[in-house]
Protein backbone atom coordinates (compact mmCIF):
# COMPACT_ATOMS: atom_id res chain seq x y z
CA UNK A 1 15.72 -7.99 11.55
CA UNK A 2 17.82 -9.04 14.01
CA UNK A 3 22.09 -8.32 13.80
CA UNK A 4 24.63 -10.41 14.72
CA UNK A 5 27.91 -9.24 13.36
CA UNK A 6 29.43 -7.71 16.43
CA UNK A 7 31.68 -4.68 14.46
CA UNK A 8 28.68 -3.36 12.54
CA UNK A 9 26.36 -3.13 16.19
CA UNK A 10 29.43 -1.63 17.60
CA UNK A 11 29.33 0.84 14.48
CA UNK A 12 25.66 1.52 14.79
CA UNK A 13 26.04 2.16 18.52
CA UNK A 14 28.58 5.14 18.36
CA UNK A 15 27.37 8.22 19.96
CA UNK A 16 26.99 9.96 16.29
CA UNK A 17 25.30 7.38 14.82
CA UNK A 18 22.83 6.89 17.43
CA UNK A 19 22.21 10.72 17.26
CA UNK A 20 21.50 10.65 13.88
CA UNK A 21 19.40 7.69 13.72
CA UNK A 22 16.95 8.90 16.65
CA UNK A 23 16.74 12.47 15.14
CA UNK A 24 14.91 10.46 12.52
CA UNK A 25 11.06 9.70 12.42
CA UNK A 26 9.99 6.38 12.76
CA UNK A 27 10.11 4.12 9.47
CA UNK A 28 6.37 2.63 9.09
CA UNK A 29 6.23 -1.13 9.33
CA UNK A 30 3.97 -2.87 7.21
CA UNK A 31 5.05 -6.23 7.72
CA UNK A 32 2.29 -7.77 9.80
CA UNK A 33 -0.29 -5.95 7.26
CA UNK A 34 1.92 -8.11 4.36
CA UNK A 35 1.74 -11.19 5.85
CA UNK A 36 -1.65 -10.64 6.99
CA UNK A 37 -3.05 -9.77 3.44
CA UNK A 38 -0.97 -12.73 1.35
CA UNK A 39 -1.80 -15.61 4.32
CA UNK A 40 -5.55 -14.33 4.31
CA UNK A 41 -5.45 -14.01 0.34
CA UNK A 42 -3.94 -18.16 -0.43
CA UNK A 43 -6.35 -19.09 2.46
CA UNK A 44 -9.38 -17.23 0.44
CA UNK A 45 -8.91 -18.37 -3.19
CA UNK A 46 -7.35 -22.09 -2.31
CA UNK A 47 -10.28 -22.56 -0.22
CA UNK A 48 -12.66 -21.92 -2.84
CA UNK A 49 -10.51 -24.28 -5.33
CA UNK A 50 -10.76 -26.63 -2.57
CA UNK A 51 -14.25 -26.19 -1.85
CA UNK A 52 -15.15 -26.61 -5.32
CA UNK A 53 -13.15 -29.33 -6.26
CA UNK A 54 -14.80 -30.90 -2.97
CA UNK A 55 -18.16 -30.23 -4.25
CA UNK A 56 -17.33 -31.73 -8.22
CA UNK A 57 -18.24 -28.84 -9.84
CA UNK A 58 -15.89 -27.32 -12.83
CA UNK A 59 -13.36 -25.75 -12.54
CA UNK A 60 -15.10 -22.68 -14.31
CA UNK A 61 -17.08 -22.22 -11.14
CA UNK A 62 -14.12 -21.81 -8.83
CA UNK A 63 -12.06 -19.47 -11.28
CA UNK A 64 -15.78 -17.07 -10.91
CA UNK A 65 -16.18 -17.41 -7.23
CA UNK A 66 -12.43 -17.16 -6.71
CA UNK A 67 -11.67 -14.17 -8.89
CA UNK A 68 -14.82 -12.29 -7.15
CA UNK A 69 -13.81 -13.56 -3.86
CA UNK A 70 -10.28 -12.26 -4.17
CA UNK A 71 -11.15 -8.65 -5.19
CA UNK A 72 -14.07 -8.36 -3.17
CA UNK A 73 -12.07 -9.89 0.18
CA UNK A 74 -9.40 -8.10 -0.65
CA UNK A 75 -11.34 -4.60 -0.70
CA UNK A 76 -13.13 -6.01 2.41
CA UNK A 77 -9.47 -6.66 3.85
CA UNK A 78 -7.79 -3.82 3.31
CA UNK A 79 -10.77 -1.15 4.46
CA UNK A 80 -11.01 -3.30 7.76
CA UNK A 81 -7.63 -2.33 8.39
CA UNK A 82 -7.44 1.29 7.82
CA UNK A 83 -10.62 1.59 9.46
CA UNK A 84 -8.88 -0.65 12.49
CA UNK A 85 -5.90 1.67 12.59
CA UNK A 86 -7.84 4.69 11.79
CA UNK A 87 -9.82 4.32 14.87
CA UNK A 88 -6.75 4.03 16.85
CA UNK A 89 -5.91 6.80 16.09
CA UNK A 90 -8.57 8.45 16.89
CA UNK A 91 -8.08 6.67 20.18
CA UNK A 92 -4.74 7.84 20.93
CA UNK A 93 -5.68 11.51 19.80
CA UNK A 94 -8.92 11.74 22.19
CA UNK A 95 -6.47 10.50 25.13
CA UNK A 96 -3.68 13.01 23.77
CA UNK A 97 -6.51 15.19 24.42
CA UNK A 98 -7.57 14.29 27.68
CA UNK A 99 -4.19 14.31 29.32
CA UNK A 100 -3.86 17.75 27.92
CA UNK A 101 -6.93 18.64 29.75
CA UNK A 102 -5.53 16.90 32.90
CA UNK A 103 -2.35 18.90 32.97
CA UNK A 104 -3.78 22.16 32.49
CA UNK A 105 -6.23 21.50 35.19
CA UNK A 106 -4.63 19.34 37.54
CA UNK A 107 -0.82 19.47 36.86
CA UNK A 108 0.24 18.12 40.46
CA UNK A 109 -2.16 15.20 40.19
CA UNK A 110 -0.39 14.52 36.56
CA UNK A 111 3.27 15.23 38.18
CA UNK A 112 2.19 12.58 40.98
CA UNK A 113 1.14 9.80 38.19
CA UNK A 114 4.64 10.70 36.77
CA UNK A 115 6.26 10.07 40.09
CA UNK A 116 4.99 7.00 40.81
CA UNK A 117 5.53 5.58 36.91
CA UNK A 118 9.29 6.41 37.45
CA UNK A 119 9.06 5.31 41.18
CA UNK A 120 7.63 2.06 39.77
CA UNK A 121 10.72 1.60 37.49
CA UNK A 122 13.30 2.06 40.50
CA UNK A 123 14.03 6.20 40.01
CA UNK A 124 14.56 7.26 43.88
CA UNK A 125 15.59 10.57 45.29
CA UNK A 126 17.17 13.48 43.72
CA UNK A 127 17.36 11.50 40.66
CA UNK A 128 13.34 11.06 40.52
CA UNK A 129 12.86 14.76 41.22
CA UNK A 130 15.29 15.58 38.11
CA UNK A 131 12.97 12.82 35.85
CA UNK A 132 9.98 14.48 36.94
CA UNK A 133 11.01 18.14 36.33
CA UNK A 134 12.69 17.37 33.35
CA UNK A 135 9.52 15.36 31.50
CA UNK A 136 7.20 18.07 33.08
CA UNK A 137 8.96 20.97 31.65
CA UNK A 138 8.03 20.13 28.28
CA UNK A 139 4.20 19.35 27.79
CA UNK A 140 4.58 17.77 24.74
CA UNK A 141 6.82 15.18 25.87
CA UNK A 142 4.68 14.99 29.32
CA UNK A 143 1.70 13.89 26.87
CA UNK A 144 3.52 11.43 25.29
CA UNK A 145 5.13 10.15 27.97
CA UNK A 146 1.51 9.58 30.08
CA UNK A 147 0.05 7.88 26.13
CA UNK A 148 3.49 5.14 26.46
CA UNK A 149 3.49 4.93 29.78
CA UNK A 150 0.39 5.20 31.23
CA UNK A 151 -2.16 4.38 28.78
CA UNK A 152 0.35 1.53 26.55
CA UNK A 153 -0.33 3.73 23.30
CA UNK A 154 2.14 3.99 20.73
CA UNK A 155 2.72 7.65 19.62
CA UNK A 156 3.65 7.52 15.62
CA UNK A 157 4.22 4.65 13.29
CA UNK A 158 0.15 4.45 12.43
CA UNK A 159 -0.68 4.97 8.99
CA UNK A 160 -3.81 3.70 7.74
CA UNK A 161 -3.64 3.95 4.03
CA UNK A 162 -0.51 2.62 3.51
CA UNK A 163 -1.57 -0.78 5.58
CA UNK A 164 -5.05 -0.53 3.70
CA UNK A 165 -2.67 -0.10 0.71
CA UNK A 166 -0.41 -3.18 1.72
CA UNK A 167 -2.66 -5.50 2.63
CA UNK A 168 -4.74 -5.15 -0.31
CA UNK A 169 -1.67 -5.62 -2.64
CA UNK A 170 -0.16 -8.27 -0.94
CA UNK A 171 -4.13 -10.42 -0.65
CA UNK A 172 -4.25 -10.04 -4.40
CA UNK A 173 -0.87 -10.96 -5.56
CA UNK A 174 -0.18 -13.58 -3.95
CA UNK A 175 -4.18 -14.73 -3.64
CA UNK A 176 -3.97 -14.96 -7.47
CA UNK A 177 -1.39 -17.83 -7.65
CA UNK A 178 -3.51 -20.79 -6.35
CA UNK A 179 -5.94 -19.64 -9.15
CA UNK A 180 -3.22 -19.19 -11.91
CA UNK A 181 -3.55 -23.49 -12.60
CA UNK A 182 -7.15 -23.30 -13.40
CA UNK A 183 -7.13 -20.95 -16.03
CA UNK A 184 -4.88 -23.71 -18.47
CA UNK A 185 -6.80 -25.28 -21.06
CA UNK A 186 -4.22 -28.18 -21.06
CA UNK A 187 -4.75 -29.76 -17.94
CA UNK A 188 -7.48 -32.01 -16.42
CA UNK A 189 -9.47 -30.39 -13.21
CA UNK A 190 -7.93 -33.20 -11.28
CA UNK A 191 -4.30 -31.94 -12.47
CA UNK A 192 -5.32 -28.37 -12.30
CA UNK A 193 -6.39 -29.33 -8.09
CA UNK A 194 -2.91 -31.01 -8.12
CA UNK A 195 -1.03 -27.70 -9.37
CA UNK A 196 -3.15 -25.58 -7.31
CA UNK A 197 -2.58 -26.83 -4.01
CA UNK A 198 1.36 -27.21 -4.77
CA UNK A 199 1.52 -23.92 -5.58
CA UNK A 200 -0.26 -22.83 -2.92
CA UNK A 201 1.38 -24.57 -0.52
CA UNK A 202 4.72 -23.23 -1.85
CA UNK A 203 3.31 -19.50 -1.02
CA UNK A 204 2.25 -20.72 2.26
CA UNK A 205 5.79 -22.25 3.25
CA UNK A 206 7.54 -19.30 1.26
CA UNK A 207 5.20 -16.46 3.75
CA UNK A 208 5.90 -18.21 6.78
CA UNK A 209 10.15 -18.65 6.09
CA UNK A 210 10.20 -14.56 4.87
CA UNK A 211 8.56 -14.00 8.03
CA UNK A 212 11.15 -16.10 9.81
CA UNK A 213 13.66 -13.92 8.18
CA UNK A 214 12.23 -10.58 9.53
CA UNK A 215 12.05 -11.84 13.28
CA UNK A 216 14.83 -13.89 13.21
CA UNK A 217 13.14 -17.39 13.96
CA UNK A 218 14.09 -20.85 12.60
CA UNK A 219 13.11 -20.95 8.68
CA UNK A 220 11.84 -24.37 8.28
CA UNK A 221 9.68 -24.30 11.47
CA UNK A 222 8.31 -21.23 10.58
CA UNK A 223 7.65 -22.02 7.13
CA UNK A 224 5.86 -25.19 7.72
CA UNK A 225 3.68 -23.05 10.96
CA UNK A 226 2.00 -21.68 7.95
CA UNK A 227 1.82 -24.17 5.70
CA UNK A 228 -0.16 -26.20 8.39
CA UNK A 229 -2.09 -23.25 8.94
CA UNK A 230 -3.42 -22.66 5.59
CA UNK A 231 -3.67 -26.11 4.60
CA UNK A 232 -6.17 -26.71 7.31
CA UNK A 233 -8.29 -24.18 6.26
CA UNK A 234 -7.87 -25.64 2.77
CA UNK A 235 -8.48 -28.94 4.18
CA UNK A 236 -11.85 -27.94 5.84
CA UNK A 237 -12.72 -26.05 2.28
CA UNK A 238 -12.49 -29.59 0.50
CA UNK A 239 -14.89 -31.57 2.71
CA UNK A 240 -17.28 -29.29 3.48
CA UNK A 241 -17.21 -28.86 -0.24
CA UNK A 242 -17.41 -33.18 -0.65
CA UNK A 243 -19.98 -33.52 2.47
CA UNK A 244 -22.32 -31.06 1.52
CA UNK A 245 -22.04 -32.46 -2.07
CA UNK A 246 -23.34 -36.02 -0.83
CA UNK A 247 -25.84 -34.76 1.31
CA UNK A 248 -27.77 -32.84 -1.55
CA UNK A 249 -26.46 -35.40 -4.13
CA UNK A 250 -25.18 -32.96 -6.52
């Protein structure tokens, strides 16, 4: 999240506080896997309320298929992602590898592509040679220099079962609200339709201004970027649901 209140940057930017905060590792950040799970979880379930409704079968049926798709998607969702991040890094380890392998063999050809990085980024004379003999004194920080600079690989920050984890959570919480109407007894499956897509759209609007919060964008415009975005899919749901419907005259 973005600061604007100049006396607490200028606090956070004093030698000792700087210090401090890059002697720190690097928090996690889960919030793409959040917003990834609870868009992906409304779009799953309201599209199968939609779909059904479409189709003019009771609301019974889309409570089943929801409920089934939302654990089993969910599952689906958040294994695709540790398995996504789990393979990079195993990506980032078999280069950390290989550049190891480079440097023991060929350490002038790896001081060269360390030269020419820095040379790339304006670093000229004396100042160059003290870059270059300062990153190469130090292999570990040679390696990770070559995986950022190099290669574009991020060097911590992965962590596959906590996205798994978050993704999973967040596709079943808020995946469950579209559904929550349905399961009333008091209410008519046009009403419960009504209710659903209200609510969903709420948790569509609601992901896209927290988002907007986190990055610093507009709120509204952001908000209603995902409420057109799930409401499509929604949309599409519903009358595939009603054409298919009137094509095998259910």
């Amino acid at each position: 999240m973005l600061k604007n209140n100049r006396e607490e940057l200028i606090q956070e930017h004093q030698p000792e506080t700087i210090k401090k905060r890059l002697q720190k590792p690097p928090k996690p950040q889960n919030i793409s896997d959040a917003i990834l799970g609870g868009i992906d979880g409304c779009v799953t379930t309201f599209a199968v309320v939609s779909g059904t409704i479409g189709a003019g079968l009771p609301s019974t049926i889309a409570i089943i298929l929801g409920f089934a798709n939302l654990i089993a998607d969910g599952f689906s969702m958040g294994i695709s992602n540790y398995e996504a991040q789990k393979a990079e890094l195993e990506v980032i380890e078999s280069v950390r590898q290989s550049e190891r392998n480079h440097i023991n063999k060929i350490p002038d050809g790896e001081r060269e592509e360390i030269r020419q990085i820095f040379y790339a980024k304006g670093f000229r004379g004396e100042i160059l040679d003290k870059v270059i003999d300062t990153i190469c004194q130090d292999k570990k920080v040679w390696i990770d220099t070559m995986l950022t600079e190099e290669h574009g690989l991020r060097k911590t920050g992965l962590n596959p079962w906590r996205s798994a984890i978050v993704t999973f959570v967040a596709f079943i919480l808020v995946g469950t609200i579209p559904l929550l109407p349905l399961l009333t007894t008091f209410l008519n499956t046009q009403q419960k339709f009504i209710f659903s897509t209200l609510l969903a759209s709420f948790m569509f609007f609601l992901i896209g201004m927290l988002k907007s919060v986190i990055v610093n964008k507009p709120l509204f415009t952001s908000g209603l970027r995902t409420l057109l975005t799930g409401s499509a899919a929604a949309g599409l749901a519903f009358f595939t649901g009603y054409l298919l419907r009137n094509i095998f005259a259910i």
